[in-house]
Protein backbone atom coordinates (compact mmCIF):
# COMPACT_ATOMS: atom_id res chain seq x y z
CA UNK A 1 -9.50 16.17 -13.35
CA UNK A 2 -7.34 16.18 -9.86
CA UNK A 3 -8.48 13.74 -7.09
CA UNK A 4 -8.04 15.52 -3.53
CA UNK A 5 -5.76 13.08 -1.67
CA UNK A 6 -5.77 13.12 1.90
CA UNK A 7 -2.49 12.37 2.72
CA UNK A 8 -1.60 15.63 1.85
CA UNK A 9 -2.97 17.16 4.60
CA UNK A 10 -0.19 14.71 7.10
CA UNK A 11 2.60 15.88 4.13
CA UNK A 12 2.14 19.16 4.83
CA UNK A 13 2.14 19.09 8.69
CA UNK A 14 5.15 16.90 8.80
CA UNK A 15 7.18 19.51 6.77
CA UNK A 16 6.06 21.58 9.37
CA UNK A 17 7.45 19.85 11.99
CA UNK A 18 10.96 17.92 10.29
CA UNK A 19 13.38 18.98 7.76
CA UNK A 20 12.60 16.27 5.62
CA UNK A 21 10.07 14.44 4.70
CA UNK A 22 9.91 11.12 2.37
CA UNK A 23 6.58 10.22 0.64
CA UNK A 24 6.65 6.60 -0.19
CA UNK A 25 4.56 4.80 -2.40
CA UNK A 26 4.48 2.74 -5.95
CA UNK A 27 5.27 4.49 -9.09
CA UNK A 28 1.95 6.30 -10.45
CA UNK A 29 0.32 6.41 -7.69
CA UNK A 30 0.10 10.11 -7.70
CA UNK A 31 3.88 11.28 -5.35
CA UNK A 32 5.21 13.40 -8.01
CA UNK A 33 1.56 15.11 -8.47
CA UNK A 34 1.28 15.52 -5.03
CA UNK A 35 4.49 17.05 -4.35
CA UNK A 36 4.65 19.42 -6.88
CA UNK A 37 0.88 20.86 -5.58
CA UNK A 38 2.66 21.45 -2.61
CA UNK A 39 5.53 22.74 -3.79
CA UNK A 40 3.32 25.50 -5.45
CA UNK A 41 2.86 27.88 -2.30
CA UNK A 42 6.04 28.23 -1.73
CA UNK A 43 10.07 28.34 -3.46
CA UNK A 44 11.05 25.26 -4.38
CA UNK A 45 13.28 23.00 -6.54
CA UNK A 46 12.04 19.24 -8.39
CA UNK A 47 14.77 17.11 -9.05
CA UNK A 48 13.89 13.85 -11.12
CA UNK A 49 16.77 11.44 -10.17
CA UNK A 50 15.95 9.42 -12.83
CA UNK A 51 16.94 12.15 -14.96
CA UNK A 52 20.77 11.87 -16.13
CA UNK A 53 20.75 15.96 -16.27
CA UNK A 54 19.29 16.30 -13.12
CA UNK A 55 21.70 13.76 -11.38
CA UNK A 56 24.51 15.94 -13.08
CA UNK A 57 23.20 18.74 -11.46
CA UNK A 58 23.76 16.49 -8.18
CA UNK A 59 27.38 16.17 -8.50
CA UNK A 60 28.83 18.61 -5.78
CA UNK A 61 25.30 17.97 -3.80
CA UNK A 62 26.64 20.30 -0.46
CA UNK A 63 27.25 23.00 -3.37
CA UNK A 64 23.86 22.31 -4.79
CA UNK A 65 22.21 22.36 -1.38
CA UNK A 66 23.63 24.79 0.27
CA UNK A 67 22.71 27.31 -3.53
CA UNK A 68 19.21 26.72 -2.62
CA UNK A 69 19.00 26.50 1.51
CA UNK A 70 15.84 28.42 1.49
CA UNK A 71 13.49 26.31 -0.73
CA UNK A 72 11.80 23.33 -0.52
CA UNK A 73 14.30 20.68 -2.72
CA UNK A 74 11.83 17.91 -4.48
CA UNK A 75 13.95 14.26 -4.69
CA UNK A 76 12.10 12.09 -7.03
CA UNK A 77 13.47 8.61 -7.18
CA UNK A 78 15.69 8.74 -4.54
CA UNK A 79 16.56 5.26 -4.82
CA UNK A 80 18.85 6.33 -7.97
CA UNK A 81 20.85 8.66 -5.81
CA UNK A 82 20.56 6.39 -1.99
CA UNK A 83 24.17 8.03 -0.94
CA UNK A 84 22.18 11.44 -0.79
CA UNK A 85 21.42 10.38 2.47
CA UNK A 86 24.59 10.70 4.21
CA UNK A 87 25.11 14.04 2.29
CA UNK A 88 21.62 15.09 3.53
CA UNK A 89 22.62 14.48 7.40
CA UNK A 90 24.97 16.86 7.32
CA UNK A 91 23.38 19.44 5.28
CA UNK A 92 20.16 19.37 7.88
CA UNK A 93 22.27 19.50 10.56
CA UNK A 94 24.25 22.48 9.25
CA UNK A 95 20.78 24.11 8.71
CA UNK A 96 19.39 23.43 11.98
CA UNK A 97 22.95 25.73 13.55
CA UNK A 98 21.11 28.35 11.39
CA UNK A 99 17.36 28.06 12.13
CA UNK A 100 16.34 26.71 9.38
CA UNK A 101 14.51 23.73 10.85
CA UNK A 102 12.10 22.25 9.20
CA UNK A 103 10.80 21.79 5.34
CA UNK A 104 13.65 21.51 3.56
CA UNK A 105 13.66 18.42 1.46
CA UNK A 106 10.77 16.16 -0.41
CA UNK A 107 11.93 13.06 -0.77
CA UNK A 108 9.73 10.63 -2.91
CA UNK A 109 10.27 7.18 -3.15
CA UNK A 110 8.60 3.77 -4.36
CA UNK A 111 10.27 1.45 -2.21
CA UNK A 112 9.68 1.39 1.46
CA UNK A 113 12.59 -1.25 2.93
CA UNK A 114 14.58 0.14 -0.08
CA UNK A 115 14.58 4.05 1.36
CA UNK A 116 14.70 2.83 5.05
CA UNK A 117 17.35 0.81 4.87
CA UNK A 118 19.77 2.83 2.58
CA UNK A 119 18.36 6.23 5.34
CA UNK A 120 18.61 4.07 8.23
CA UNK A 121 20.76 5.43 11.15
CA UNK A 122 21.60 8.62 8.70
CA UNK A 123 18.68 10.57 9.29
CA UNK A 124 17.13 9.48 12.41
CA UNK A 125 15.19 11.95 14.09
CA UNK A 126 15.38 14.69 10.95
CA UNK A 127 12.65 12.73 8.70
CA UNK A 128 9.55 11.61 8.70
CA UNK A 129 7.95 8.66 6.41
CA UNK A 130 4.26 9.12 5.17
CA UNK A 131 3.08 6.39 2.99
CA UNK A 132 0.88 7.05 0.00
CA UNK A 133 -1.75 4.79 -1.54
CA UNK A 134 -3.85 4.15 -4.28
CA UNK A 135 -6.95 6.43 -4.53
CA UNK A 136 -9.21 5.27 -1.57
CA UNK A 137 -13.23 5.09 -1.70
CA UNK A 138 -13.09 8.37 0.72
CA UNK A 139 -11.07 10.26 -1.88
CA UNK A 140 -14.04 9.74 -4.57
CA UNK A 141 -17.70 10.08 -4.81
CA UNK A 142 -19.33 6.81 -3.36
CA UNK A 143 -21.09 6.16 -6.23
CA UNK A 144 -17.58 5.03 -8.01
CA UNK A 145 -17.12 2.71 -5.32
CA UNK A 146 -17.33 -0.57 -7.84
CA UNK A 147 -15.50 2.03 -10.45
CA UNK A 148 -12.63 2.23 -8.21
CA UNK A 149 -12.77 -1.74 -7.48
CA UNK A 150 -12.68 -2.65 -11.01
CA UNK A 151 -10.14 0.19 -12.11
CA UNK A 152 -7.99 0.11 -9.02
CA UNK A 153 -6.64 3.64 -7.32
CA UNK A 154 -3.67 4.90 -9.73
CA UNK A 155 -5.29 7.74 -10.90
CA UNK A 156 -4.34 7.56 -14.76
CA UNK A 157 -5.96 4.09 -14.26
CA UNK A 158 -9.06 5.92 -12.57
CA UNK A 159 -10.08 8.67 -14.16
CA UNK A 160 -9.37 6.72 -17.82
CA UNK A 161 -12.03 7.76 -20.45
CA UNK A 162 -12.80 4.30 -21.23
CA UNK A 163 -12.61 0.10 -19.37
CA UNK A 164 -10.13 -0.46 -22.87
CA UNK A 165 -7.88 2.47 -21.77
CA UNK A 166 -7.49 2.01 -17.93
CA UNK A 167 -6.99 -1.85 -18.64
CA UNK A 168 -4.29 -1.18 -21.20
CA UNK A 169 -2.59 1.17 -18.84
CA UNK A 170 -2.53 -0.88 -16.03
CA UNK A 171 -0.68 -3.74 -18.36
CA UNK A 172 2.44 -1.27 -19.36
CA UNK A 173 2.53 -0.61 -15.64
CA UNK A 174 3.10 -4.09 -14.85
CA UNK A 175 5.56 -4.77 -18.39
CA UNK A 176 7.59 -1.80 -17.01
CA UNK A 177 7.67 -3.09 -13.46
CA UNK A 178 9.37 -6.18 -14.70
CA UNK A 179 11.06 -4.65 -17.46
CA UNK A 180 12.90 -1.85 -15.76
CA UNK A 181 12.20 -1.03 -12.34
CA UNK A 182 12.44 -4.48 -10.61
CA UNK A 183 15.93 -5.05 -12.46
CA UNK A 184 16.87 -1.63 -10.22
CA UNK A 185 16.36 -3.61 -7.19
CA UNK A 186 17.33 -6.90 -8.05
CA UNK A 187 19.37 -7.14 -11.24
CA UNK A 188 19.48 -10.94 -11.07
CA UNK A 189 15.33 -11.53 -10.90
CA UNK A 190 14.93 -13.00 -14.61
CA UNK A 191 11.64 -10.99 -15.48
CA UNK A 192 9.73 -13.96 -16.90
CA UNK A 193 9.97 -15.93 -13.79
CA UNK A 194 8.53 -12.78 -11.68
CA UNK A 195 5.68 -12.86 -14.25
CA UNK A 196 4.75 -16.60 -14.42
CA UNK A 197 4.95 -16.07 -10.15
CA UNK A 198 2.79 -13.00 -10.58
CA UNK A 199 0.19 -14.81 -12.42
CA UNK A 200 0.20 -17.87 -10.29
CA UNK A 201 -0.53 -15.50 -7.37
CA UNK A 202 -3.11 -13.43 -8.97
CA UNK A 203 -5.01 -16.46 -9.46
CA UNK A 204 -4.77 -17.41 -5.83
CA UNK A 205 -5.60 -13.95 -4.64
CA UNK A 206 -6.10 -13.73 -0.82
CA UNK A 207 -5.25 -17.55 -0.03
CA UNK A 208 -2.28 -19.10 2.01
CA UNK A 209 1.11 -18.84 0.89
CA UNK A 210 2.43 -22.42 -0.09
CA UNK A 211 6.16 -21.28 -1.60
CA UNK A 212 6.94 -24.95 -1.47
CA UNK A 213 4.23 -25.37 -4.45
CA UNK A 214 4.91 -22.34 -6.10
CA UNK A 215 8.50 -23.13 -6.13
CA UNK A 216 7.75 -26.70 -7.68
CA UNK A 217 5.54 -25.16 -10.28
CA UNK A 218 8.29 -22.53 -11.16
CA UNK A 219 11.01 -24.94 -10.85
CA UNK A 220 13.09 -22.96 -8.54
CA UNK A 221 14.21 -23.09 -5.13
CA UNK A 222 12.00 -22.38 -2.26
CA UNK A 223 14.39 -20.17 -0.97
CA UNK A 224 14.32 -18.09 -4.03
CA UNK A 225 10.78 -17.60 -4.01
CA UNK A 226 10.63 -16.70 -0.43
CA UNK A 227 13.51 -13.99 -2.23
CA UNK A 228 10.82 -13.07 -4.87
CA UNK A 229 7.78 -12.79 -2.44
CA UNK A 230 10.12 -10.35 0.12
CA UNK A 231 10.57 -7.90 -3.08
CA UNK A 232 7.38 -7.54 -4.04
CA UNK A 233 5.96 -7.23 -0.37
CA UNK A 234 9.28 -4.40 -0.42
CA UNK A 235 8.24 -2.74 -3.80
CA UNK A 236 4.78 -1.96 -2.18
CA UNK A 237 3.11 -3.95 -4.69
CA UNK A 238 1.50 -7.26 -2.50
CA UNK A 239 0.68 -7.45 1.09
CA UNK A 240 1.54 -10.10 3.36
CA UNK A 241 -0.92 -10.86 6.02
CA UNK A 242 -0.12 -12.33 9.03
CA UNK A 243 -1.87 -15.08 11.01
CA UNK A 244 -3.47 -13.69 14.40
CA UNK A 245 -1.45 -15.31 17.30
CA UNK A 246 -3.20 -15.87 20.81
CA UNK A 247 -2.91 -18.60 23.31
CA UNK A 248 -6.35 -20.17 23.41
CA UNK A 249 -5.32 -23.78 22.98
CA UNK A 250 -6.90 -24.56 19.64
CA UNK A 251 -4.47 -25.63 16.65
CA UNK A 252 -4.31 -22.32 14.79
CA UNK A 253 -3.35 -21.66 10.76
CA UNK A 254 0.54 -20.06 10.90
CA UNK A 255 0.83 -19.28 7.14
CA UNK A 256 0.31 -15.98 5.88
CA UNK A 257 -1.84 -15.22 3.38
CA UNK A 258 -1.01 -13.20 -0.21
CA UNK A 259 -3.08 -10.25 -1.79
CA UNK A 260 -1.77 -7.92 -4.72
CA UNK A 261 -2.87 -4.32 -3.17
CA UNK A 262 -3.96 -3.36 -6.04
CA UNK A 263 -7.30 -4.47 -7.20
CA UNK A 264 -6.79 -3.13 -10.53
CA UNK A 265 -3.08 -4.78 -10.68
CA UNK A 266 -5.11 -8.18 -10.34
CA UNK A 267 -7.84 -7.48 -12.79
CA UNK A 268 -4.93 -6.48 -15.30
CA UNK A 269 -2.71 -9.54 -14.81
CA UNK A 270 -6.29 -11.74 -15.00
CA UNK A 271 -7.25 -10.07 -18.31
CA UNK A 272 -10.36 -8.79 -16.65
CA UNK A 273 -11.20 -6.01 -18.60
CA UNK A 274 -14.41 -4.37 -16.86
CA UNK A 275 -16.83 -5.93 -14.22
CA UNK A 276 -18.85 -8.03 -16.57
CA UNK A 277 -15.83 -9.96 -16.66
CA UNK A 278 -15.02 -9.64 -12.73
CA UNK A 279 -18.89 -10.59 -11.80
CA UNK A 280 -18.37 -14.48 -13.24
CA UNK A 281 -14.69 -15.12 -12.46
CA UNK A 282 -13.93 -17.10 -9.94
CA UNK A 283 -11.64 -14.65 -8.01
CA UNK A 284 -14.33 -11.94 -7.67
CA UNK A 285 -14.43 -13.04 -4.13
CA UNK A 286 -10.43 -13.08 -3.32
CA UNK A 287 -10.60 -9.19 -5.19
CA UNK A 288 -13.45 -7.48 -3.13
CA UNK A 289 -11.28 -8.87 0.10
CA UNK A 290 -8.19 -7.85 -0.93
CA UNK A 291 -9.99 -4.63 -1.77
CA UNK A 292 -11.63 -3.52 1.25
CA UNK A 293 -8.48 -4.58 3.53
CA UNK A 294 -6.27 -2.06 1.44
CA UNK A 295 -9.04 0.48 2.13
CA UNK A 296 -9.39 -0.14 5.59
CA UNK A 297 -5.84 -0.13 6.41
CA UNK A 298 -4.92 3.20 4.37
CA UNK A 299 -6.82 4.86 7.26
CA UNK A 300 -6.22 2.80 10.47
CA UNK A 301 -4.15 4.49 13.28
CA UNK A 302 -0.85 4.33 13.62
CA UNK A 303 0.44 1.28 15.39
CA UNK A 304 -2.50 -0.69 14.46
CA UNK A 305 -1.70 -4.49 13.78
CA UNK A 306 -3.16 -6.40 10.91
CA UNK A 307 -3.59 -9.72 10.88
CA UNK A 308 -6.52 -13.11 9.70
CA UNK A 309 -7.39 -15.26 12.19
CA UNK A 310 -8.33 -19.35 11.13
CA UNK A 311 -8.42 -22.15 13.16
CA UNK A 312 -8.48 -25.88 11.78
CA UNK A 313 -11.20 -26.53 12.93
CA UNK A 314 -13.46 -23.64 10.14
CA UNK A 315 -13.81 -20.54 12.61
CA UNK A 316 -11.98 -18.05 10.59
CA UNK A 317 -12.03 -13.51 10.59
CA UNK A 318 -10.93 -12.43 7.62
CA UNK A 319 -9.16 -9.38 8.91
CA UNK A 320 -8.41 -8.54 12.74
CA UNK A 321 -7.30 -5.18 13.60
CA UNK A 322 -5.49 -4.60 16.98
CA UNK A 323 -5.93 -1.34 17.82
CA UNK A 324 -3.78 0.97 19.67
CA UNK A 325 -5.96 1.63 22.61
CA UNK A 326 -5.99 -1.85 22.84
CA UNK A 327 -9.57 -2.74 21.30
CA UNK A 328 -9.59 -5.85 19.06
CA UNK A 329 -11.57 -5.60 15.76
CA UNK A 330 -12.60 -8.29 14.29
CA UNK A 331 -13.98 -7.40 10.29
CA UNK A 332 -15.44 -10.15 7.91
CA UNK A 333 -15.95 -9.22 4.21
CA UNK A 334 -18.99 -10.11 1.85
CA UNK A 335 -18.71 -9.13 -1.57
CA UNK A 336 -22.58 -8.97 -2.13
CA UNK A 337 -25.35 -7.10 -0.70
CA UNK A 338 -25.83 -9.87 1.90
CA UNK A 339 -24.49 -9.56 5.39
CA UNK A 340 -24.63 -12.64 6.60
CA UNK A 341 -21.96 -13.66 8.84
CA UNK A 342 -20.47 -17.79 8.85
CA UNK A 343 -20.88 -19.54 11.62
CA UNK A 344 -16.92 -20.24 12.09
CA UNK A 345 -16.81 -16.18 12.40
CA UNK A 346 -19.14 -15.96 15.42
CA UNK A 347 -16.79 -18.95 17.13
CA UNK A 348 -13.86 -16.98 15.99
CA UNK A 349 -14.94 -13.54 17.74
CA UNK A 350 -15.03 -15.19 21.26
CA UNK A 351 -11.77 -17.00 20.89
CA UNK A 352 -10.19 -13.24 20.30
CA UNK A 353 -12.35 -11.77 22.27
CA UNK A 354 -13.10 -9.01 20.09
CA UNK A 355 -14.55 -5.32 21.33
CA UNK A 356 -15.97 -4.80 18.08
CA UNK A 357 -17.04 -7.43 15.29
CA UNK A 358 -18.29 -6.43 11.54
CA UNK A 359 -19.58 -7.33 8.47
CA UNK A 360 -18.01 -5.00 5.26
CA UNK A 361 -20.50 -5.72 3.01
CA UNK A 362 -21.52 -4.49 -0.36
CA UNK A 363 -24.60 -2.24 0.64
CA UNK A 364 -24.74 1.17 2.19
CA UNK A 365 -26.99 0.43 5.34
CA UNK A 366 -25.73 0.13 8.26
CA UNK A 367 -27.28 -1.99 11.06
CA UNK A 368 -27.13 -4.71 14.26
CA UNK A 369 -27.02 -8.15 12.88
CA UNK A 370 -26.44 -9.53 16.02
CA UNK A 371 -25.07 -8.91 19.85
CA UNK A 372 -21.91 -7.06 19.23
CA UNK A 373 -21.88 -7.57 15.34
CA UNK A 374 -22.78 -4.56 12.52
CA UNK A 375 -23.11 -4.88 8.89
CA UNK A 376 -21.53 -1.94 7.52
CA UNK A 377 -20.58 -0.09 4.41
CA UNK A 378 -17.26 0.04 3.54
CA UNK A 379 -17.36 3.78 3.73
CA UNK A 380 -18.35 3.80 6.91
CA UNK A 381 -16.05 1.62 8.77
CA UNK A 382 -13.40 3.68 7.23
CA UNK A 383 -14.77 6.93 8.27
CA UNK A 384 -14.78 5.10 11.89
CA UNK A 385 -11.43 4.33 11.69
CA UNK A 386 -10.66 8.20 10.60
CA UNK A 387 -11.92 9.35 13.80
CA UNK A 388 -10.46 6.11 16.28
């Protein structure tokens, strides 16, 4: 079985419009799938950079190039090969004197600081970036919402034949993370380390970053896990979420907070196997957040800023989304089939002065709760977002 991923749809119109294109995203999270679907319709070449024969086959790159000008050339990994870029500049440019403009190279990658800062200056104005998540609860049927919470969205993880299966697959995802593809990035991160830092966060899921504790419990400098925490943000595996900032006078919280994107990443690293397990642990609620924010912002507009909002004083919005046009979202999240708002979130919606305020809950109705405040499916505030 093959999920329909939406993304593709932007893919394909931004090879329509640039020469290149980079898809970027964590490993199995579907890139290589996707771009060889596309690549289907039309001539093309797949170079896995990973691949010591296909590398060779990489070592006059203008030659190589220039052989196949009028296909669409697949990069996979590009990080193993980052001076392609300055080779690529030139190439593009040279095609561009002969009309051929646009949808020439695929360029997949799993680390999004990584690929923009070895592209940087080099390609400016010949690529464009699309990132690519996890499956989303619009890409499936909505009946596999809690399948795709528990499971998280790689699809091998997914569409697993059995809880067992998915779980153990998630676990050699996160061995070979630390095994082999971290020690790409950073060559001096000492694996176990990463993993006792991983665990201490998974346990915390959604809360405040407090390096200064999680450096003494690691027995490292601060500095160093600040390091740590910047990679993983980097390697698309945890989000950082910023504190809302706005002058209202009131003493506001400034530290971000941590989630592992990846629902199905923190299950893993918990040993939660299946939701039995998730239901009575105590980081059920810290998941379903982290959760629905990933969902939410795979779909919000370009440009849109995310951020919490808490004051010391309780009020508190679990996510705020400025928007674009300008309107202020303001989105709590319940993890049961209650939408019942706090009290600190009603005070916290006229100190931001939100245009919209809503409850993501786990049921599929969706009505008023109160002036200016819907409960809502999380299916349907993404399908609002879609069309914003």
């Amino acid at each position: 079985m093959m999920i329909s991923r939406n993304v593709r749809y932007d893919v394909e119109q931004a090879l329509g419009r640039q020469p290149a294109v980079a898809i970027i995203g964590t490993r199995q999270v579907g890139k290589t799938t996707l771009a060889l679907d596309i690549a289907e319709g039309r001539d093309s070449v797949y170079l896995d950079l990973e691949s010591y024969e296909d590398r060779d086959k990489l070592q006059d790159p203008i030659l190589f190039f220039n052989q196949y000008e009028d296909s669409l050339i697949i990069l996979d990994e590009i990080h193993r090969m980052p001076e392609l870029f300055q080779t690529l500049r030139g190439v593009i440019d040279k095609g561009r004197r002969k009309g051929k403009k646009t949808g020439r190279f695929l360029i997949l990658g799993s680390a999004s600081l990584d690929l923009l800062k070895q592209s940087g200056e080099s390609l400016a104005g010949r690529i464009a970036y699309i990132d690519m998540t996890p499956i989303t609860a619009l890409e499936i049927d909505s009946g596999d919402i809690m399948k795709l919470w528990v499971r998280g969205g790689f699809p091998d993880c997914f569409l697993s034949d059995t809880e067992k299966s998915s779980f153990q697959i998630r676990k050699d995802f996160i061995r070979t993370y630390l095994e082999r593809d971290i020690p790409q990035f950073a060559p001096r991160v000492p694996s176990e380390t990463l993993e006792r830092l991983w665990m201490m966060l998974a346990r915390c899921q959604g809360g405040l970053l407090n390096s200064s504790k999680l450096a003494s419990n690691l027995s490292i400098a601060t500095k160093t896990v600040g390091f740590y925490i910047d990679l993983l943000v980097d390697l698309l595996l945890f989000r950082r979420l910023k504190p809302f900032h706005t002058n209202i006078g009131k003493r506001l919280v400034k530290t971000p907070k941590l989630y592992i994107r990846d629902s199905g990443l923190l299950h893993a690293l918990l040993g939660i196997v299946d939701f039995k397990a998730l239901a009575g642990h105590p980081v059920i609620g810290g998941s379903w957040e982290g959760f629905i924010i990933e969902n939410i912002l795979s779909v919000a507009p370009v440009g849109t800023k995310a951020s919490f909002y808490r004051t010391s004083a309780g009020a508190e919005i679990d996510l705020v989304l400025e928007m674009p046009n300008g309107e202020i979202w303001a989105i709590e999240i319940k993890s049961g089939l209650t939408a019942k708002p706090s009290k600190g979130f009603y005070i916290a919606i006229e100190d931001i002065k939100a245009t919209q305020s809503f409850v993501v809950y786990g049921g599929e109705d969706q009505y008023p709760i109160a002036e200016k405040i819907q409960a809502i499916s999380l299916v349907e505030i993404m399908s609002m977002l879609v069309k914003a």
